[in-house]
Protein backbone atom coordinates (compact mmCIF):
# COMPACT_ATOMS: atom_id res chain seq x y z
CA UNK A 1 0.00 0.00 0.00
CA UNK A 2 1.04 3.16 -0.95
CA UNK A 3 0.02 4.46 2.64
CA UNK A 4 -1.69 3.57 5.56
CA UNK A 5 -4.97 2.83 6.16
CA UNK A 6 -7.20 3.10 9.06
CA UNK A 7 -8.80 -0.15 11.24
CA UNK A 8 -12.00 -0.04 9.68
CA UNK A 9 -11.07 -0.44 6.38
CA UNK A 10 -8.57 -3.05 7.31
CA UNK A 11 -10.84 -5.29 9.49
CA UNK A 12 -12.95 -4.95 6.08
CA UNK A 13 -9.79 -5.57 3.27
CA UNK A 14 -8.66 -8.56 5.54
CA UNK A 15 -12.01 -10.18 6.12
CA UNK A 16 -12.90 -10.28 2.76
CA UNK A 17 -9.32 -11.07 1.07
CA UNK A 18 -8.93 -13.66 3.19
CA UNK A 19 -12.22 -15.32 2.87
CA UNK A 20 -11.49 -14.96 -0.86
CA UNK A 21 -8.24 -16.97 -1.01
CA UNK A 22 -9.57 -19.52 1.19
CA UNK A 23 -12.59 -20.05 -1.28
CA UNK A 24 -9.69 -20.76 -3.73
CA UNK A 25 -9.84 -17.48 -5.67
CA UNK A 26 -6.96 -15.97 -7.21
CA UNK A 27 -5.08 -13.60 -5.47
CA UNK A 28 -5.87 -10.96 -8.48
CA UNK A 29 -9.60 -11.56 -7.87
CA UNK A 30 -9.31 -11.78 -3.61
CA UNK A 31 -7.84 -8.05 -4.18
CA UNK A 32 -10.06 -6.93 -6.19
CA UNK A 33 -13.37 -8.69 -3.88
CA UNK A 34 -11.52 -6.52 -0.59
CA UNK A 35 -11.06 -3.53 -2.84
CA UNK A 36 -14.43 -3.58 -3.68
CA UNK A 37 -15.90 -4.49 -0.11
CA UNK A 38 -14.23 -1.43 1.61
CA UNK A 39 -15.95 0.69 -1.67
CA UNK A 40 -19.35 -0.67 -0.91
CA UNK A 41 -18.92 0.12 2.77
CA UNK A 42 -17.91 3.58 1.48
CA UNK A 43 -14.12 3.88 3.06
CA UNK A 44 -12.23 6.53 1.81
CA UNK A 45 -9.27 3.83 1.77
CA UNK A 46 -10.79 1.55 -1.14
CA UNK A 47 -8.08 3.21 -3.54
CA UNK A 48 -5.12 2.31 -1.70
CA UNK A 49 -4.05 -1.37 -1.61
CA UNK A 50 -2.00 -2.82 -4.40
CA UNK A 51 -0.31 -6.17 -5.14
CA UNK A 52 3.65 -6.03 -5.81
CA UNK A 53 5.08 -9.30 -7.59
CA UNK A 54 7.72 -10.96 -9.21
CA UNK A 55 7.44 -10.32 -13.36
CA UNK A 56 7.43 -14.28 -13.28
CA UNK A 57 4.25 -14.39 -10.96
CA UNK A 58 0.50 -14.22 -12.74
CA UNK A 59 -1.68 -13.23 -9.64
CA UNK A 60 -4.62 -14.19 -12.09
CA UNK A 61 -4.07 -17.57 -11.78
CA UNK A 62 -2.10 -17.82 -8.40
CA UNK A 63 -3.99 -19.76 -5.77
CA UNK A 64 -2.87 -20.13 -2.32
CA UNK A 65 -5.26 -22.55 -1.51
CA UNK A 66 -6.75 -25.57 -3.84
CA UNK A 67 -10.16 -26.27 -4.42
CA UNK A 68 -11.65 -29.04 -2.22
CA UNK A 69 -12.64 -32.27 -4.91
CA UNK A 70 -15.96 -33.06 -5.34
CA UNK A 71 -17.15 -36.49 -3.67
């Protein structure tokens, strides 16, 4: 981020980020969700996180978690 952001609209980036990823989204979309959470809950901070990666690294289709199989 390219500055700080208050505990509202963290509680709100990290909740939904991280219920992203663990739903097996990519990181590129789990941003994007959060980003779009702390706009619909109309915090002034919506505009400031950002992803930094490796050239090498494709957030689009980076999961940190893998989809649970189907039984």
């Amino acid at each position: 981020m390219s500055d700080s952001i208050n505990d509202a609209s963290a509680v709100v980036f990290a909740a939904r980020f991280y219920s992203a990823v663990a739903s097996a989204q990519s990181v590129s979309t789990a941003l994007e969700q959060a980003k779009v959470a702390m706009a619909v809950s109309a915090l002034d901070d919506a505009d400031l996180p950002e992803v930094r990666a490796r050239e090498d690294v494709d957030l689009v289709s980076l999961l940190l978690v893998q989809p649970m199989s189907s039984r």
